[in-house]
N, C-alpha and C. Protein backbone atom coordinates (compact mmCIF):
# COMPACT_ATOMS: atom_id res chain seq x y z
N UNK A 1 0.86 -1.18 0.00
CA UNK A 1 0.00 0.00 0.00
C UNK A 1 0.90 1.24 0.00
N UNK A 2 0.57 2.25 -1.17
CA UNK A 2 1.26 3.28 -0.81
C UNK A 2 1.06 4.83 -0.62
N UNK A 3 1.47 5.63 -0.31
CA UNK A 3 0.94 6.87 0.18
C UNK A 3 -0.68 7.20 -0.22
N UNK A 4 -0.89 7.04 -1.50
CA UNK A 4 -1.73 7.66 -2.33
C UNK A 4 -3.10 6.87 -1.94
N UNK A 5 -2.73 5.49 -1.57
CA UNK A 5 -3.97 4.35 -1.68
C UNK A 5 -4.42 4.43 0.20
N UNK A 6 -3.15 4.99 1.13
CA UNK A 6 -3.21 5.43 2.60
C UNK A 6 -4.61 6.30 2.78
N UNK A 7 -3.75 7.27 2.01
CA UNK A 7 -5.00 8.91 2.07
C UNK A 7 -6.37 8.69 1.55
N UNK A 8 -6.29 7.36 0.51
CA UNK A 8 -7.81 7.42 -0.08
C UNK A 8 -8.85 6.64 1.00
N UNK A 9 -7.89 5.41 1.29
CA UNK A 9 -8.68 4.50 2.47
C UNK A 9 -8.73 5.04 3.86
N UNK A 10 -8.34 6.07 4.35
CA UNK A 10 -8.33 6.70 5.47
C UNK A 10 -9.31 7.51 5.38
N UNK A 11 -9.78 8.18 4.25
CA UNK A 11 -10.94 9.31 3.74
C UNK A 11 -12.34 8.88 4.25
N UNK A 12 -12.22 7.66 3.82
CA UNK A 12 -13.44 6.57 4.36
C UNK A 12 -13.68 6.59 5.56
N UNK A 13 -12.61 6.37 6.72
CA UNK A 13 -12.36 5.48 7.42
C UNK A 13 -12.63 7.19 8.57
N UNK A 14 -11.89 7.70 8.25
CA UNK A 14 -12.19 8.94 9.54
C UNK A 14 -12.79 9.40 10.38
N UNK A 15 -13.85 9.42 9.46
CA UNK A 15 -15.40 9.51 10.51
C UNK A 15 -15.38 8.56 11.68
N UNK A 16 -15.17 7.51 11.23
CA UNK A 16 -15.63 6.73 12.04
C UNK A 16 -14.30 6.77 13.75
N UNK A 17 -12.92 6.94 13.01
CA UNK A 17 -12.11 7.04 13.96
C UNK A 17 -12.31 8.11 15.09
N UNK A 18 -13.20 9.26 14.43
CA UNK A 18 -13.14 10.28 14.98
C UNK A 18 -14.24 9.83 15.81
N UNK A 19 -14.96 9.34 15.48
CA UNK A 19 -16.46 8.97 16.42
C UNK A 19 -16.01 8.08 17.95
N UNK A 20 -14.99 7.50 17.54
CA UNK A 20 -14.29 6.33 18.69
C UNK A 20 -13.31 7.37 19.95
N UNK A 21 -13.21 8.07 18.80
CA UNK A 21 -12.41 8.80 19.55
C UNK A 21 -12.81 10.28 20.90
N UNK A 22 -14.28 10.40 19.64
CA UNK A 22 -14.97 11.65 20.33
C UNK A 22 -15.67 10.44 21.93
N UNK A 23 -16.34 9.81 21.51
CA UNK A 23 -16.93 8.82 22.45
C UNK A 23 -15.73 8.19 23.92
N UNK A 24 -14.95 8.08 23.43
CA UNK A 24 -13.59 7.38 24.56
C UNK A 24 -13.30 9.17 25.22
N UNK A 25 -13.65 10.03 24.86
CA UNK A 25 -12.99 11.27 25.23
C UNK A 25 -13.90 11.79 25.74
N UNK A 26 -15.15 11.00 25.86
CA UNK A 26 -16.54 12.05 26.52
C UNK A 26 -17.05 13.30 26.00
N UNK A 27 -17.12 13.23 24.53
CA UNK A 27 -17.30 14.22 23.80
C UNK A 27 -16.30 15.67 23.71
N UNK A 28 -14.82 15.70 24.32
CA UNK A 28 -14.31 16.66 23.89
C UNK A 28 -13.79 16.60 22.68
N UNK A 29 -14.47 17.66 21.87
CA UNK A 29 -13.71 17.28 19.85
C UNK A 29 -12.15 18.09 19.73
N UNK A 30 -11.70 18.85 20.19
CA UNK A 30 -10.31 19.32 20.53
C UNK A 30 -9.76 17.78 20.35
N UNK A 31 -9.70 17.30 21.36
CA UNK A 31 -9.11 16.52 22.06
C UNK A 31 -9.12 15.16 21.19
N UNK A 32 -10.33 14.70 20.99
CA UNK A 32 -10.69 13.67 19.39
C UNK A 32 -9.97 14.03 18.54
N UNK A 33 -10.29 15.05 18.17
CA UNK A 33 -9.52 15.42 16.59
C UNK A 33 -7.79 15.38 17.12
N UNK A 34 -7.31 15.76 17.77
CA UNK A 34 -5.64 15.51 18.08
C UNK A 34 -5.40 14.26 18.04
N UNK A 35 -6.18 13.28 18.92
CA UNK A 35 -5.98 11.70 18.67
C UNK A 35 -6.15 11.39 17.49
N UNK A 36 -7.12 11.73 17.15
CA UNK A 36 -6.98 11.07 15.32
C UNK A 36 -5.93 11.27 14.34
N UNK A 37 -5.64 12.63 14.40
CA UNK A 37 -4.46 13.15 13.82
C UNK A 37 -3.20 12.96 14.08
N UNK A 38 -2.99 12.74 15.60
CA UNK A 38 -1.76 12.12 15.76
C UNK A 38 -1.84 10.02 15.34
N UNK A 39 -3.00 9.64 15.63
CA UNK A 39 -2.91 8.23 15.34
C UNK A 39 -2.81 7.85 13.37
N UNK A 40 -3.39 8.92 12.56
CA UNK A 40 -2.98 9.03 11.07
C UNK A 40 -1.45 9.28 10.96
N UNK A 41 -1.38 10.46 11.91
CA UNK A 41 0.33 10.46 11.33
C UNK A 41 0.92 9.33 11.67
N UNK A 42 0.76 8.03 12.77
CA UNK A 42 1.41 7.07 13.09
C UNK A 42 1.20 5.92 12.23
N UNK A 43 0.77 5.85 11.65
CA UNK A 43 -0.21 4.93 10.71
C UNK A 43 0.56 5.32 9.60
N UNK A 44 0.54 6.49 8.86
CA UNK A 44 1.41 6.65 7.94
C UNK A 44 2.67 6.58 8.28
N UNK A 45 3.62 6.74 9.23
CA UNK A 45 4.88 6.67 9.57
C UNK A 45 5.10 4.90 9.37
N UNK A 46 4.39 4.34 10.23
CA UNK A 46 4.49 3.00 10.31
C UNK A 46 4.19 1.95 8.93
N UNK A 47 3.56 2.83 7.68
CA UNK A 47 2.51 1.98 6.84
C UNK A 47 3.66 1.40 6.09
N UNK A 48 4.63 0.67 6.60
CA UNK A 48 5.36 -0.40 5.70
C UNK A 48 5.66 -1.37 6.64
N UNK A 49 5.11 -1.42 7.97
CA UNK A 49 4.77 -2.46 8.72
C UNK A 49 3.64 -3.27 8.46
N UNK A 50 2.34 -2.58 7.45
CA UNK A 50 1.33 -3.20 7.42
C UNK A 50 1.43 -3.89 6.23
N UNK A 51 1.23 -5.60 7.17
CA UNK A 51 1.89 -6.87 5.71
C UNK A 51 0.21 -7.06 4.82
N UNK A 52 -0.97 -6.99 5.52
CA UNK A 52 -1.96 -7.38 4.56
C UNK A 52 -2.79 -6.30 4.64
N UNK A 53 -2.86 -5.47 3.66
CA UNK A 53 -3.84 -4.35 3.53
C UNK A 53 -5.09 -4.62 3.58
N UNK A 54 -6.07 -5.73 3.40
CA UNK A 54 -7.04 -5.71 4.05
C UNK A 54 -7.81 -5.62 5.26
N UNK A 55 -6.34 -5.57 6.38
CA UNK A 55 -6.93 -5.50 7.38
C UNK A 55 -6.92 -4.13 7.79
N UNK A 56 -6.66 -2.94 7.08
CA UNK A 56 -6.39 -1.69 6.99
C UNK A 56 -7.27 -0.92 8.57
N UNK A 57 -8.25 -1.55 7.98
CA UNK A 57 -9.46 -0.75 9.15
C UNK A 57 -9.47 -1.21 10.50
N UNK A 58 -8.90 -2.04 10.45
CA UNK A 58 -8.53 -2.97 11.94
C UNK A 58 -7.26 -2.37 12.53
N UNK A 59 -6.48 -2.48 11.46
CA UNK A 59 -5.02 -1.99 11.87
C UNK A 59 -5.00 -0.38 12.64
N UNK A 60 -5.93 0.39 11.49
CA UNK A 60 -5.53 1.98 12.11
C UNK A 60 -6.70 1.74 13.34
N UNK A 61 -7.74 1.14 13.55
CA UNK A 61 -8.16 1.46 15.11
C UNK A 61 -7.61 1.16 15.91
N UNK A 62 -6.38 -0.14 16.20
CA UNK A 62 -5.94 -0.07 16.86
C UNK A 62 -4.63 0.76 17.39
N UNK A 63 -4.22 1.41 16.40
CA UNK A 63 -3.49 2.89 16.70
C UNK A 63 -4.22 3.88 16.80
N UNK A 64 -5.39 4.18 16.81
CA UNK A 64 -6.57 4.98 17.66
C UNK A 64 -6.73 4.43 19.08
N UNK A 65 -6.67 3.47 19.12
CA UNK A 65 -7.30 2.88 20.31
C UNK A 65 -5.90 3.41 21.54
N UNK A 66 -4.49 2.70 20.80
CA UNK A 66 -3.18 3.28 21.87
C UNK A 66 -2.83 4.49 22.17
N UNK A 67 -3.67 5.43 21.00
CA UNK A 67 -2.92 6.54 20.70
C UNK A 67 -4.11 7.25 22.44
N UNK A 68 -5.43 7.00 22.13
CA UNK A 68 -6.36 7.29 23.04
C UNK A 68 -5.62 6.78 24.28
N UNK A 69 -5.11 6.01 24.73
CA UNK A 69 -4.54 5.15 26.45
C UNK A 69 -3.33 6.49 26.48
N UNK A 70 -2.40 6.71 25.45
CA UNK A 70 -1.43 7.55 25.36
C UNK A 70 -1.64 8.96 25.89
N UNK A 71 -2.48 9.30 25.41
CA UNK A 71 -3.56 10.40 25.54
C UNK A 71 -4.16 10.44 26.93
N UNK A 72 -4.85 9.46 27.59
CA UNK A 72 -5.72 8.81 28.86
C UNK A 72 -4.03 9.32 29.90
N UNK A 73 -2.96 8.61 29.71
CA UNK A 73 -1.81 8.70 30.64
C UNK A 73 -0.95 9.85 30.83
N UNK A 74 -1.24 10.74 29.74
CA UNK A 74 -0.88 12.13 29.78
C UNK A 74 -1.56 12.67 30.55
N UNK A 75 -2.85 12.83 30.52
CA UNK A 75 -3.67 13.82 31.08
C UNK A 75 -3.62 13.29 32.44
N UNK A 76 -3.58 12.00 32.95
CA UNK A 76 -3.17 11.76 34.07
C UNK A 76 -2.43 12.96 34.78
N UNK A 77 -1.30 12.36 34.44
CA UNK A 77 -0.45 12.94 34.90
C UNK A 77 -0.49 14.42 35.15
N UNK A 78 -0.96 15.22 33.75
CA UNK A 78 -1.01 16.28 34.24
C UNK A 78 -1.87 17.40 35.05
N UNK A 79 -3.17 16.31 35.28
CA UNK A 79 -4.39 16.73 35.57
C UNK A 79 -4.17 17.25 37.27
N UNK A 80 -4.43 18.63 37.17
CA UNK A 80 -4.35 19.03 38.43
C UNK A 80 -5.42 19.50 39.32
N UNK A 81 -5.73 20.18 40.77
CA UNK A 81 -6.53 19.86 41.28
C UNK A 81 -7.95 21.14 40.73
N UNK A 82 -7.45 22.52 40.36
CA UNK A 82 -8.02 23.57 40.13
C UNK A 82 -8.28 23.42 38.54
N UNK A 83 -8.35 21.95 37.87
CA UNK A 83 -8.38 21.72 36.01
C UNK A 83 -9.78 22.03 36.19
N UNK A 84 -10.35 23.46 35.00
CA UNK A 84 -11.50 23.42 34.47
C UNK A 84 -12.15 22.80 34.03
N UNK A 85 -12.84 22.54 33.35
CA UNK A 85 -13.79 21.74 32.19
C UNK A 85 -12.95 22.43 31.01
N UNK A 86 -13.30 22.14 29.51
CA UNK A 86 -12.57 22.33 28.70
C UNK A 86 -13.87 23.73 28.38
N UNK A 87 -14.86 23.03 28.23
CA UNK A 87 -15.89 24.23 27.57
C UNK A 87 -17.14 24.14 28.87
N UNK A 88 -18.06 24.76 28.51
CA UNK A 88 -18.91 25.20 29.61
C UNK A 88 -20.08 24.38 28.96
N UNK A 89 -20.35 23.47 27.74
CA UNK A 89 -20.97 22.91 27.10
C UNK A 89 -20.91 22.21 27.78
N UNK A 90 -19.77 21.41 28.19
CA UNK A 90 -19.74 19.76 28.65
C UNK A 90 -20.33 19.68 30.15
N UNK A 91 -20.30 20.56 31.41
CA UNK A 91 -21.23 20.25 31.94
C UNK A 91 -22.77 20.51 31.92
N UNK A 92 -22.80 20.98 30.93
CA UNK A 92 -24.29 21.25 29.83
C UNK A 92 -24.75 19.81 29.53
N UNK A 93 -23.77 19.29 29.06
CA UNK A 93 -24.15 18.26 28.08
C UNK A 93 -23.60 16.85 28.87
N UNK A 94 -23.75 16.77 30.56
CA UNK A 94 -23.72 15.34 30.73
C UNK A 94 -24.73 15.12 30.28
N UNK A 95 -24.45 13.83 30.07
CA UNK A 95 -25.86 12.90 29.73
C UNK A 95 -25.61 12.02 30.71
N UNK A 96 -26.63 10.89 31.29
CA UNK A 96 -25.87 10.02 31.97
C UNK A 96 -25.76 8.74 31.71
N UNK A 97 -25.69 8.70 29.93
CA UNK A 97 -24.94 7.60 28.98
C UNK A 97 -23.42 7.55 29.07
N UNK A 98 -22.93 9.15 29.24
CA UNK A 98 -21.65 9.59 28.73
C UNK A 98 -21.17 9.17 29.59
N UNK A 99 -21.52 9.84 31.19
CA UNK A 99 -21.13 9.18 32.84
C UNK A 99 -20.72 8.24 32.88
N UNK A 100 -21.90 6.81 32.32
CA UNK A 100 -21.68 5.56 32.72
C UNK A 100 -20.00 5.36 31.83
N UNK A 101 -20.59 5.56 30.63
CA UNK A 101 -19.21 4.91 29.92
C UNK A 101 -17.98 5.28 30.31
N UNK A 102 -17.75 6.67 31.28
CA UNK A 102 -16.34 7.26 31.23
C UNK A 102 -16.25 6.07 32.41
N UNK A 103 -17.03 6.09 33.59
CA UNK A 103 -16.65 5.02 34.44
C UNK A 103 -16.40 3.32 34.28
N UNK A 104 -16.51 2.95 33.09
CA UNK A 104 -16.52 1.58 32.72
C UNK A 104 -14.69 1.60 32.54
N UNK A 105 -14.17 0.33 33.44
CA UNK A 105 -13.09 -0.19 32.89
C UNK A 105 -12.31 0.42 31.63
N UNK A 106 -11.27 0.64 31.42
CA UNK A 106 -10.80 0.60 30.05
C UNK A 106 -10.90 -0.34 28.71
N UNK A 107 -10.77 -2.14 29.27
CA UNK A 107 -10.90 -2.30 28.34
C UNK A 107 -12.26 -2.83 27.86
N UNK A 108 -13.60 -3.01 28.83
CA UNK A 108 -14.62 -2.88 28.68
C UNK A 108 -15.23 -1.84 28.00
N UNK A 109 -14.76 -0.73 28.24
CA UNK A 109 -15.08 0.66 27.83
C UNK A 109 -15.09 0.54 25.96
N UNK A 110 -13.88 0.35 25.95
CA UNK A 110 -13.10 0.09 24.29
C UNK A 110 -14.18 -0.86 23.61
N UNK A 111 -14.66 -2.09 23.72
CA UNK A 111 -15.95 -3.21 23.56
C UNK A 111 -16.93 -2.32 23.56
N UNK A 112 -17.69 -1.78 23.89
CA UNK A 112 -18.44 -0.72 24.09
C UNK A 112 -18.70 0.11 23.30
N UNK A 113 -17.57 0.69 23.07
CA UNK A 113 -17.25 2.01 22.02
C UNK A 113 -17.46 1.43 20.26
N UNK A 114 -16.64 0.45 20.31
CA UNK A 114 -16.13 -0.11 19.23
C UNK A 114 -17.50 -0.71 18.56
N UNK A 115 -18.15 -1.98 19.56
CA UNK A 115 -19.57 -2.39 18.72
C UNK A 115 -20.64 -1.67 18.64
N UNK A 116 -21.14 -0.47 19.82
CA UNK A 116 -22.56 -0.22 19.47
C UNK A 116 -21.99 1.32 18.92
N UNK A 117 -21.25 2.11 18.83
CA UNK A 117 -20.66 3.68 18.17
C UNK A 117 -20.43 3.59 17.41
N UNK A 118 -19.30 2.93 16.86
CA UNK A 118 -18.68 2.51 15.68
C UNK A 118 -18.93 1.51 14.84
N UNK A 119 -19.91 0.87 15.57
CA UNK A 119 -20.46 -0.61 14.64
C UNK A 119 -19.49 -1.48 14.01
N UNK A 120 -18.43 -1.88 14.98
CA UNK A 120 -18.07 -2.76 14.82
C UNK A 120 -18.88 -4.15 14.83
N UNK A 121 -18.40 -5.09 14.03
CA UNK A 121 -19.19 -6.70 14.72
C UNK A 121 -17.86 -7.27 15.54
N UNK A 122 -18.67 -8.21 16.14
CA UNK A 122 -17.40 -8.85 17.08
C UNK A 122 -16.47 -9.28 16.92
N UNK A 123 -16.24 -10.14 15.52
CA UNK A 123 -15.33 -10.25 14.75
C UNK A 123 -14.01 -9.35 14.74
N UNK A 124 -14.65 -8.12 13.94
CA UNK A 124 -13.69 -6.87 13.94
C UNK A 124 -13.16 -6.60 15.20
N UNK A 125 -14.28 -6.29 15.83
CA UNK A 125 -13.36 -5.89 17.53
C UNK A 125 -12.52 -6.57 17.73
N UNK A 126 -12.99 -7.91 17.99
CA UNK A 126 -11.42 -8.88 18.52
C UNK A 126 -10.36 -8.39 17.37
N UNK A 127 -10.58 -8.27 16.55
CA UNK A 127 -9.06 -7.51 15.42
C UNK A 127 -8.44 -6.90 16.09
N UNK A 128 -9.44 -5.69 16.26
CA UNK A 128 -8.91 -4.18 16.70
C UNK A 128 -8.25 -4.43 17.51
N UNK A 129 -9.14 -5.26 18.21
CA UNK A 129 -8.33 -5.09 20.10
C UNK A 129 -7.40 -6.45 20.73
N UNK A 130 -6.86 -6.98 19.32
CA UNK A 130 -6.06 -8.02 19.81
C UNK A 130 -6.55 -9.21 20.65
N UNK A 131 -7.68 -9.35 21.02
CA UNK A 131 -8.31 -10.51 21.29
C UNK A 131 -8.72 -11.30 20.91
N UNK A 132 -8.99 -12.76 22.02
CA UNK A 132 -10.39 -13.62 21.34
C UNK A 132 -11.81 -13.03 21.13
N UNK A 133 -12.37 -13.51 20.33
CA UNK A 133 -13.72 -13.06 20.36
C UNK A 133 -14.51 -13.64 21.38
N UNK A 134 -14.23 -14.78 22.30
CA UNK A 134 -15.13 -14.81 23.44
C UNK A 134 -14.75 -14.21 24.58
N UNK A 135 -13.56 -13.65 24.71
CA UNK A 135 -12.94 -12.63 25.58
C UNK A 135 -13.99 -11.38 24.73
N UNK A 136 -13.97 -10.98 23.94
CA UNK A 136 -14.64 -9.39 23.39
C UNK A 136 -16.42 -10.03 23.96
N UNK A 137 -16.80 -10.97 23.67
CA UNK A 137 -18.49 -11.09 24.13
C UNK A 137 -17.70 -11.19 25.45
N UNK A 138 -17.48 -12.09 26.81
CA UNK A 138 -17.63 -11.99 27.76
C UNK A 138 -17.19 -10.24 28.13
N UNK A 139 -16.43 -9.80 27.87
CA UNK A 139 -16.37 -8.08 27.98
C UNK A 139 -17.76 -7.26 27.65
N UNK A 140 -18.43 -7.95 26.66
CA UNK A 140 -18.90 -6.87 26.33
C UNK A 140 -20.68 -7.68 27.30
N UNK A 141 -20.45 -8.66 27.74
CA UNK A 141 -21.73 -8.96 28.75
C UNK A 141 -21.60 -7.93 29.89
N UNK A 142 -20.03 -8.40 30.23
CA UNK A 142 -19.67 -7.26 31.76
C UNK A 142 -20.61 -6.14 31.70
N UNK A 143 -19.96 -5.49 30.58
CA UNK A 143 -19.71 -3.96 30.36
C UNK A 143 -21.72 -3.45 30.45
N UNK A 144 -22.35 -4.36 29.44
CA UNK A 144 -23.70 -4.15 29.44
C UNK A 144 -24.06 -4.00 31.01
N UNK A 145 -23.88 -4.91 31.38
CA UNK A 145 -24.64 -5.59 33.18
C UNK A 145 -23.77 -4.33 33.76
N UNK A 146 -22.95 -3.75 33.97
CA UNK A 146 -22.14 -2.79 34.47
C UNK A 146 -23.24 -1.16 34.24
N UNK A 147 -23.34 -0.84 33.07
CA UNK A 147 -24.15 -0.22 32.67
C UNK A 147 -25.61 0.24 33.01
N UNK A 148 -26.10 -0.66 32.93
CA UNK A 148 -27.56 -1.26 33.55
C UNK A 148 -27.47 -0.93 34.76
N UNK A 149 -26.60 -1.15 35.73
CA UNK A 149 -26.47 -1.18 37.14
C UNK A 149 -26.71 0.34 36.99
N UNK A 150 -25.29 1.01 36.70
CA UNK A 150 -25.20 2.49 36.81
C UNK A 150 -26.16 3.27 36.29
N UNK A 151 -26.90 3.00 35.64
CA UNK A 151 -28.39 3.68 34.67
C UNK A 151 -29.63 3.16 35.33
N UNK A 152 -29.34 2.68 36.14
CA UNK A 152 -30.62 1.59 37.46
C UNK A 152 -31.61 1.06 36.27
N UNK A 153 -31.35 0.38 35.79
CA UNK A 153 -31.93 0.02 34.93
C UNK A 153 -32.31 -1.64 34.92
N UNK A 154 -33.62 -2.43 35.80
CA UNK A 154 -33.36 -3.80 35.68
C UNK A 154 -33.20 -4.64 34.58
N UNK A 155 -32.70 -6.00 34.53
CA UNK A 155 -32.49 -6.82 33.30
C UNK A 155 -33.90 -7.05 32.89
């Protein structure tokens, strides 16, 4: 695959990265859009590591997916005790869909994001995320029943 065939299959593919990304970030788009952009530039830096181009769409989420933990361990760190909100929207705009998910596990969270946002099938996910696929369903039972709890919501 080379530069030209990168930029065309990524054109496609963006939206959707950006959606994984806006969603794992609790709707800040600043902050989405930098992950995406830094996980394209890594993707292109790296794109002569990728041996079968069909798995293209698998491959760059999961450099969305690290680039987001990368991202998650920064702000750690730098998150201090007097940190604003980014905009005055976002405590406008909890929802308490957004709540539950920021509190779900990481890699439950990712299962989550990936099948019902991004519409992944389970298949794909286990791609993305380096798993079995009965590791991605038992995650993604957790994550539901986890959910439910926090949304008081009975089975």
């Amino acid at each position: 695959m080379d530069q030209h065939q990168f930029a065309q299959r990524l054109e496609t593919l963006r939206p959707r990265l950006f959606r994984i990304a806006l969603l794992y970030f609790s709707g800040s788009e600043a902050t989405a859009l930098d992950v995406v952009d830094e996980a394209v530039y890594r993707g292109l830096c790296s794109l002569k590591k990728l041996r079968q181009p069909e798995f293209f769409e698998t491959w760059m989420t999961r450099i969305l997916i690290n680039e987001c933990h990368r991202e998650e361990k920064r702000r750690r760190r730098f998150r201090s005790v007097e940190e604003l909100p980014e905009e005055t929207a976002e405590v406008y705009d909890r929802l308490p869909l957004k709540e539950a998910l920021a509190n779900l596990p990481p890699d439950l969270k990712e299962v989550i994001l990936l099948r019902y946002f991004a519409g992944y099938t389970q298949e794909e996910t286990a791609k993305a995320l380096d798993r079995p696929r009965t590791t991605i369903l038992s995650y993604q039972r957790r994550a539901l029943a986890l959910l439910r709890l926090e949304l008081g919501e009975e089975e």
